[in-house]
C-alpha atoms as a PDB file:
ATOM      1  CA  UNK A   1     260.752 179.589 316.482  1.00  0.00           C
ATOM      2  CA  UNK A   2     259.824 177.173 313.877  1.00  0.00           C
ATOM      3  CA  UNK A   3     260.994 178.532 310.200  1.00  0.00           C
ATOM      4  CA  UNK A   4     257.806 179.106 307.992  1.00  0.00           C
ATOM      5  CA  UNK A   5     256.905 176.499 305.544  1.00  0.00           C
ATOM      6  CA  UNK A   6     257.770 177.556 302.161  1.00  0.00           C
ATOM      7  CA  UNK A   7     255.614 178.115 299.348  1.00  0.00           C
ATOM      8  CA  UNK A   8     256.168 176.201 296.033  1.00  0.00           C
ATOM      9  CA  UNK A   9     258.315 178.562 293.678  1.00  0.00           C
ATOM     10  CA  UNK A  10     255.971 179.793 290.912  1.00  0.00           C
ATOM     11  CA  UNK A  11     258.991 179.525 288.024  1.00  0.00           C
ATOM     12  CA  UNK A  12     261.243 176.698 286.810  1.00  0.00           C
ATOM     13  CA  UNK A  13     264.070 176.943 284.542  1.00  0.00           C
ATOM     14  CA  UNK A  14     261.973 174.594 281.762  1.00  0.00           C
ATOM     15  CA  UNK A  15     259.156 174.157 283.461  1.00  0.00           C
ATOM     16  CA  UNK A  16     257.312 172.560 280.520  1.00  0.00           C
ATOM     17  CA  UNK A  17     259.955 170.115 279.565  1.00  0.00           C
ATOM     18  CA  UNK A  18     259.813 168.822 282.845  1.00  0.00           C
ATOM     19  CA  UNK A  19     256.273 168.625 283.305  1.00  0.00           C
ATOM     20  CA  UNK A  20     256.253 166.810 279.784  1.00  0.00           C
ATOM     21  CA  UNK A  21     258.934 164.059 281.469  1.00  0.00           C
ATOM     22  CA  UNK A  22     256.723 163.910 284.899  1.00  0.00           C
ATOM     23  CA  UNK A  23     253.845 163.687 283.044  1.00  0.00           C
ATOM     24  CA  UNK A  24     255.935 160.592 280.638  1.00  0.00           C
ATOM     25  CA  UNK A  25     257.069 158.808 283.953  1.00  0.00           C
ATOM     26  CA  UNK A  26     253.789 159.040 285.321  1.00  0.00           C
ATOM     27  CA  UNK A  27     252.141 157.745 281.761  1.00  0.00           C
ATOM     28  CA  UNK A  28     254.734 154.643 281.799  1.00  0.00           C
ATOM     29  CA  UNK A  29     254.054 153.736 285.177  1.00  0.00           C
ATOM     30  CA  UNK A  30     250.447 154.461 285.985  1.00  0.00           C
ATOM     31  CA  UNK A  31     248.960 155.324 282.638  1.00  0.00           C
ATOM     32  CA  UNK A  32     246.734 157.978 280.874  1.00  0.00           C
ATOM     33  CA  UNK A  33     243.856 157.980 283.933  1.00  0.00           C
ATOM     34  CA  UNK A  34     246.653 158.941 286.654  1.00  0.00           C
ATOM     35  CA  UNK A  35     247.894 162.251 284.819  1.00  0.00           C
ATOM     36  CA  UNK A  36     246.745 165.567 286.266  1.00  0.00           C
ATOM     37  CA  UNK A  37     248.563 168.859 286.002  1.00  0.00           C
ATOM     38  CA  UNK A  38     247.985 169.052 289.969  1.00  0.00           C
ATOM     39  CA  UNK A  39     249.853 165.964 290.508  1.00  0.00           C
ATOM     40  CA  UNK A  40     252.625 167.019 288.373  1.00  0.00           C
ATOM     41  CA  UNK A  41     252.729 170.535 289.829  1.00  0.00           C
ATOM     42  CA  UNK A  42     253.221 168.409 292.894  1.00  0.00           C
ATOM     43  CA  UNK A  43     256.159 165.815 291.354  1.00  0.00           C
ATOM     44  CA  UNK A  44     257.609 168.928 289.541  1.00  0.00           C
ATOM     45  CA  UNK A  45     258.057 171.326 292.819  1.00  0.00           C
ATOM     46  CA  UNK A  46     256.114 174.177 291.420  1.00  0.00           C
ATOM     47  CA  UNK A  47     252.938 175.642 292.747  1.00  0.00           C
ATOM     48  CA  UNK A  48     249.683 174.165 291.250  1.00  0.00           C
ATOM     49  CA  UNK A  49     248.720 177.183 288.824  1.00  0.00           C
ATOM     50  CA  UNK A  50     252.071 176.555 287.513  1.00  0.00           C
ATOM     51  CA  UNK A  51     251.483 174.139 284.791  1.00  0.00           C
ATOM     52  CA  UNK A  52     248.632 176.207 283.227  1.00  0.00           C
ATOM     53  CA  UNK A  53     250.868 178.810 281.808  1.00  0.00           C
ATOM     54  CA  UNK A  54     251.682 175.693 279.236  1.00  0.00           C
ATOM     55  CA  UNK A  55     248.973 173.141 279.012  1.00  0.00           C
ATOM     56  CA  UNK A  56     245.438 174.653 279.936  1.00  0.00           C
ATOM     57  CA  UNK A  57     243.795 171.421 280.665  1.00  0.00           C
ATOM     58  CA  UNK A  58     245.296 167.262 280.382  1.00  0.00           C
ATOM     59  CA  UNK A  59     244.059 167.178 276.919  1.00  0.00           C
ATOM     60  CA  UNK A  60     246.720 169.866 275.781  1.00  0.00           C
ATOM     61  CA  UNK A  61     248.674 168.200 278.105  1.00  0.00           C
ATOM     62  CA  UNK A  62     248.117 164.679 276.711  1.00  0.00           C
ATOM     63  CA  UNK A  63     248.769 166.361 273.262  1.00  0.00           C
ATOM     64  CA  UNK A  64     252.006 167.712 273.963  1.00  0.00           C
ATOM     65  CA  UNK A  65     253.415 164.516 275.100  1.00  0.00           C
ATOM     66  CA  UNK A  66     251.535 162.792 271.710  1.00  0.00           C
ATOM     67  CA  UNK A  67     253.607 165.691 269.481  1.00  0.00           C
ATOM     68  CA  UNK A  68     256.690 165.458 271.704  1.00  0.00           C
ATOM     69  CA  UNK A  69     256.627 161.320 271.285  1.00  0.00           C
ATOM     70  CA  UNK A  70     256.000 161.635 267.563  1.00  0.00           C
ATOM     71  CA  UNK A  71     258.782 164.345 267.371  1.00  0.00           C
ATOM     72  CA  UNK A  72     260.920 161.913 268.669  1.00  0.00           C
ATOM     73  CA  UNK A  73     260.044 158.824 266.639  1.00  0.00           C
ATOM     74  CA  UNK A  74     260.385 161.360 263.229  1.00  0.00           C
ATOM     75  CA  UNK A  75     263.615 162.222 264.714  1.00  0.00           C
ATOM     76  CA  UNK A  76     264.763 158.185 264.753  1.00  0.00           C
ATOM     77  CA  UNK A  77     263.170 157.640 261.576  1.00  0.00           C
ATOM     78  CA  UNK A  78     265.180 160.375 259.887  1.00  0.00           C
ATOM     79  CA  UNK A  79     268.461 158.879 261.298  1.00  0.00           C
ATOM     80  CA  UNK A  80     268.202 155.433 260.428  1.00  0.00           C
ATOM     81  CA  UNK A  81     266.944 156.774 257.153  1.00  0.00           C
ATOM     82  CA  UNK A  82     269.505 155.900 254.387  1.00  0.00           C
ATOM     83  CA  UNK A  83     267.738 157.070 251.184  1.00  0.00           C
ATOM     84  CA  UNK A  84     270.765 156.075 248.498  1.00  0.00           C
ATOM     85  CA  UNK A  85     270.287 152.178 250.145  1.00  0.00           C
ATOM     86  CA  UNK A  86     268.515 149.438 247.914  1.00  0.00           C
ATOM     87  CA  UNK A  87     265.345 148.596 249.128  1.00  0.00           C
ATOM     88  CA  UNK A  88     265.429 145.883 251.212  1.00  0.00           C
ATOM     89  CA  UNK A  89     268.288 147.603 253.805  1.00  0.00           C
ATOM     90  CA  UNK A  90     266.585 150.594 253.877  1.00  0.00           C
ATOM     91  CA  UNK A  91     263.516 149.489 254.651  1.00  0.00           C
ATOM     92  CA  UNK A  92     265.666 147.327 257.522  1.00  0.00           C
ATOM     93  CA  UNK A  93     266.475 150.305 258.963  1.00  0.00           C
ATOM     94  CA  UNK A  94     263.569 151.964 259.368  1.00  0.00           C
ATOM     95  CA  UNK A  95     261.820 149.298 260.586  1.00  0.00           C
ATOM     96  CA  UNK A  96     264.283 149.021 262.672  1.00  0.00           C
ATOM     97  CA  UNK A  97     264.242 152.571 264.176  1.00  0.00           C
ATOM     98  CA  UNK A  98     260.520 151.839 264.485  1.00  0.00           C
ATOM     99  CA  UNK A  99     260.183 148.998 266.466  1.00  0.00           C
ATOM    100  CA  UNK A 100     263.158 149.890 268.813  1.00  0.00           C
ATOM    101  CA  UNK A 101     261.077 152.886 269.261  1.00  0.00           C
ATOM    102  CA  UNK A 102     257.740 151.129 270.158  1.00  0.00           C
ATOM    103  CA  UNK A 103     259.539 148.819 272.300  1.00  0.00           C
ATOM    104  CA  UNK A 104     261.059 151.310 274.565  1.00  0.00           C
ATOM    105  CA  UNK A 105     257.907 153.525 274.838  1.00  0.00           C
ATOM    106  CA  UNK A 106     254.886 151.352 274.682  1.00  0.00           C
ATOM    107  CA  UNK A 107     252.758 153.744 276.689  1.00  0.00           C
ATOM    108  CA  UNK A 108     253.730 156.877 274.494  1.00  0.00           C
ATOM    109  CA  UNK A 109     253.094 155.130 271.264  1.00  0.00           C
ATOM    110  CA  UNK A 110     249.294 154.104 272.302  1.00  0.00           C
ATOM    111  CA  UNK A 111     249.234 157.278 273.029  1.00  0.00           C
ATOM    112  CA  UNK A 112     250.306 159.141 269.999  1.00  0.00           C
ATOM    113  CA  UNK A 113     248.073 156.765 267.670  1.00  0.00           C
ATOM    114  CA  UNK A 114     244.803 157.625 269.861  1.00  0.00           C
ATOM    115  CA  UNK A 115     245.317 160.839 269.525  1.00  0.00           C
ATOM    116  CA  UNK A 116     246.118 161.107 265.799  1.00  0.00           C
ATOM    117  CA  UNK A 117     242.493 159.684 265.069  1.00  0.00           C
ATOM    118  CA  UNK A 118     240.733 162.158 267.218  1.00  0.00           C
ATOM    119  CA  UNK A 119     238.470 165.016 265.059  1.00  0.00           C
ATOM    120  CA  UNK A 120     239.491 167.710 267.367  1.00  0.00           C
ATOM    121  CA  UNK A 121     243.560 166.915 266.479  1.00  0.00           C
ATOM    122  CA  UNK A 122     245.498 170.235 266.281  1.00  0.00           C
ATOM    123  CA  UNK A 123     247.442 171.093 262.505  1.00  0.00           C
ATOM    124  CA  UNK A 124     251.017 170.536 264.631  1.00  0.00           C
ATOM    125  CA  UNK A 125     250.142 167.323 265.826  1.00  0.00           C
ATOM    126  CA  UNK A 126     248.341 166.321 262.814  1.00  0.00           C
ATOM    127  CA  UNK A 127     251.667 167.015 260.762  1.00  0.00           C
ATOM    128  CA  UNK A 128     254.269 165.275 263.132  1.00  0.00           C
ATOM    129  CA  UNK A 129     252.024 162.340 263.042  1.00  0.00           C
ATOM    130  CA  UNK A 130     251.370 162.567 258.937  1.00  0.00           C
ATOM    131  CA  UNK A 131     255.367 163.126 258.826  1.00  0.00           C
ATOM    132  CA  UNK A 132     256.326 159.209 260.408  1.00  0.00           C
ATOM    133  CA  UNK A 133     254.743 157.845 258.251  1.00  0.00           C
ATOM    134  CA  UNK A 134     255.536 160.132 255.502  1.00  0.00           C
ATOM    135  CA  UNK A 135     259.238 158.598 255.952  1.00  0.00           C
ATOM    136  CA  UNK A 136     258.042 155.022 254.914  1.00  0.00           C
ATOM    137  CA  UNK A 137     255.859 156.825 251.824  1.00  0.00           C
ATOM    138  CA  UNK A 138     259.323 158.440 250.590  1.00  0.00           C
ATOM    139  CA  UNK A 139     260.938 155.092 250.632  1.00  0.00           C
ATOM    140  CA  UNK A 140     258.056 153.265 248.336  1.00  0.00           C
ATOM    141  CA  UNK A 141     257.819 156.098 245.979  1.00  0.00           C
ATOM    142  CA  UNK A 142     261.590 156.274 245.689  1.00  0.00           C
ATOM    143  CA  UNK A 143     261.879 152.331 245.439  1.00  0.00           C
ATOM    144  CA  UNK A 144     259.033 152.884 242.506  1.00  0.00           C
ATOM    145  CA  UNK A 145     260.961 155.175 240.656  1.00  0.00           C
ATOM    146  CA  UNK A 146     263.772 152.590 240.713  1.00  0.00           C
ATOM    147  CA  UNK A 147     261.742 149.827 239.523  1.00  0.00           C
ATOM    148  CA  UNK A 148     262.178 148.277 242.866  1.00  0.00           C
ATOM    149  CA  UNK A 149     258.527 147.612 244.139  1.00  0.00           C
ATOM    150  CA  UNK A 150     255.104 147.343 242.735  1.00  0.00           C
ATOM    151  CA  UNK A 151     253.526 150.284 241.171  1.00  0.00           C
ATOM    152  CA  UNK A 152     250.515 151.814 242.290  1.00  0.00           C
ATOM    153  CA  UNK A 153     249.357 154.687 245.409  1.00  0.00           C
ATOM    154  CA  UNK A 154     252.822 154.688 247.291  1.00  0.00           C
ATOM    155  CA  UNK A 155     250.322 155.173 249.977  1.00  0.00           C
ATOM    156  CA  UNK A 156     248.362 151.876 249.265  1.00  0.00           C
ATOM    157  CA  UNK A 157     251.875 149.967 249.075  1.00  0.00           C
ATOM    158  CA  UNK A 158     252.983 152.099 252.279  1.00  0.00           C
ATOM    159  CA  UNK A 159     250.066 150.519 254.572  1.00  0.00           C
ATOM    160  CA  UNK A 160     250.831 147.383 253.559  1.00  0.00           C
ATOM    161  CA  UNK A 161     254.200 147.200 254.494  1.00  0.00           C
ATOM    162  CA  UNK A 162     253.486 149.293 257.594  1.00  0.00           C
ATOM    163  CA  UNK A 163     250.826 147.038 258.847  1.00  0.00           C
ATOM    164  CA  UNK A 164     253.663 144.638 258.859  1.00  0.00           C
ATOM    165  CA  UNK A 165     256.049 146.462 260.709  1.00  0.00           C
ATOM    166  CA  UNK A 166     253.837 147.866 263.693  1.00  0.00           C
ATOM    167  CA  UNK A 167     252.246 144.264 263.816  1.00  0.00           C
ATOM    168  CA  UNK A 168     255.412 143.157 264.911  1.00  0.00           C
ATOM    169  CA  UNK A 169     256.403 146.040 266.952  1.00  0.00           C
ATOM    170  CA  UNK A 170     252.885 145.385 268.698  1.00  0.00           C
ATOM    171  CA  UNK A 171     253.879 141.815 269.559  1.00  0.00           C
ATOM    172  CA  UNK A 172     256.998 143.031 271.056  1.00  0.00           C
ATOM    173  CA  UNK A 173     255.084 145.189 273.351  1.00  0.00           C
ATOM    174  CA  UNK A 174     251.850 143.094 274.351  1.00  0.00           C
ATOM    175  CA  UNK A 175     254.695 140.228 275.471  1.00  0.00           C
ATOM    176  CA  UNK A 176     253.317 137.769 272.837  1.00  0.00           C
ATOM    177  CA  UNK A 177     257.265 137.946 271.312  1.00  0.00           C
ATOM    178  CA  UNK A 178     260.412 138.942 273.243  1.00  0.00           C
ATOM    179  CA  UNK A 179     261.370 142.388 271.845  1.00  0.00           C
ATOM    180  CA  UNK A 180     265.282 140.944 271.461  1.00  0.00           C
ATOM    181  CA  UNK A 181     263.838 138.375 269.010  1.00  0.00           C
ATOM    182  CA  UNK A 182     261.670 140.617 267.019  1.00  0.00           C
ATOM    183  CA  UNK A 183     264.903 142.895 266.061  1.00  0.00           C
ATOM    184  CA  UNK A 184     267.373 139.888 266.051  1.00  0.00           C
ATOM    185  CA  UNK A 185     264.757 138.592 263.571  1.00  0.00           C
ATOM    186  CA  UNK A 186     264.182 142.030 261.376  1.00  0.00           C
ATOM    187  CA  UNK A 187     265.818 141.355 258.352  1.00  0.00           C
ATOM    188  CA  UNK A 188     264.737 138.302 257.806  1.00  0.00           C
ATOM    189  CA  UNK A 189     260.961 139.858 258.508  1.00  0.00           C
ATOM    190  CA  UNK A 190     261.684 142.189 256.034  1.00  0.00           C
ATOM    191  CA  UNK A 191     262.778 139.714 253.110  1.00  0.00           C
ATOM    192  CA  UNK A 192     259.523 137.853 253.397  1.00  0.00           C
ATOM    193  CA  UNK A 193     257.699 141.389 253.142  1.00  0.00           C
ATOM    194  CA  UNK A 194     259.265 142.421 250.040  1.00  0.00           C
ATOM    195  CA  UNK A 195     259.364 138.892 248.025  1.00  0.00           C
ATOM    196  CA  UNK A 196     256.384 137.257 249.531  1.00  0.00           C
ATOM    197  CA  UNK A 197     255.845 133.481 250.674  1.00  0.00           C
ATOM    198  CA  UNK A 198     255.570 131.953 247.586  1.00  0.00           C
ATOM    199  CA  UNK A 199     258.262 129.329 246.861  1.00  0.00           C
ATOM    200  CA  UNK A 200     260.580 130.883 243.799  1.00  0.00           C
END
């Protein structure tokens, strides 16, 4: 007799952690359009109405991964954060942590910056994403208090710097600039952000 075909087991040990790296895989390799919490039931081993017990349709799915991703990127921030540093080696390092971060999840990082624009973002999502670039805020205000930058908004100052930084993390991604010669060339980046272009 031929044995029965078995049903998909209903449980997982973490089932949403590993529909949030199925759903990440298929994101890097396939992008946003591909990602369905049937196809993931499927890649995961777990029956279809599994996945609904955690996401209830691919937008909370797509959020979760855009909070997991910018839990993550807080998470490098903080660690290459060195707030007694002067300025211009602390700012290294964060930009640093940033663009390493962008380079090795391109996908996840269009991702996460979609959905921190959207109207209908949720308050934990809306905080993670406030929080990375919080990090680069606390450097400028701290850097003002030390007489080490420009006064004015820390926030104003922040984008300014920041547009620098993901500008060059974006041409590391896009393949308009190697990714090993955008970090090779960080520091130097960095000087010409902090004391400008003029000749001194």
């Amino acid at each position: 007799m031929a044995p029965m075909p078995q049903s998909r087991p209903y449980h997982h040990g973490d089932l949403r952690s590993a529909l949030l790296a199925s759903a990440e895989r298929t994101l890097r390799e396939k992008g946003t359009a591909a990602l369905s919490l049937r196809e993931l039931a499927r890649d995961t081993g777990v029956s279809h109405a599994a996945p609904g017990r955690h996401f209830k349709d691919k937008q909370a799915l797509l959020d979760a991964l855009a909070l997991n991703g910018f839990e993550r990127l807080n998470q490098a921030l903080a660690s290459a954060d060195l707030p007694e540093a002067a300025l211009e080696p602390r700012l290294a390092g964060l930009a640093r942590a940033y663009v390493a971060f962008a380079v090795d999840n391109p996908e996840l990082l269009e991702l996460m910056y979609s959905r921190k624009h959207e109207p209908d973002i949720g308050t934990e999502l809306a905080a993670a994403a406030e929080l990375s670039l919080g990090s680069f805020v606390l450097l400028v205000a701290d850097a003002q208090r030390r007489g080490e930058i420009v006064r004015g908004d820390p926030e104003a100052v922040t984008l300014a710097a920041a547009a620098g930084i993901h500008g060059l993390a974006a041409l590391a991604t896009n393949g308009t600039l190697q990714p090993e010669a955008v970090l090779a060339g960080l520091e130097q980046h960095i000087h010409l952000l902090l004391y400008g272009l003029k000749p001194r």
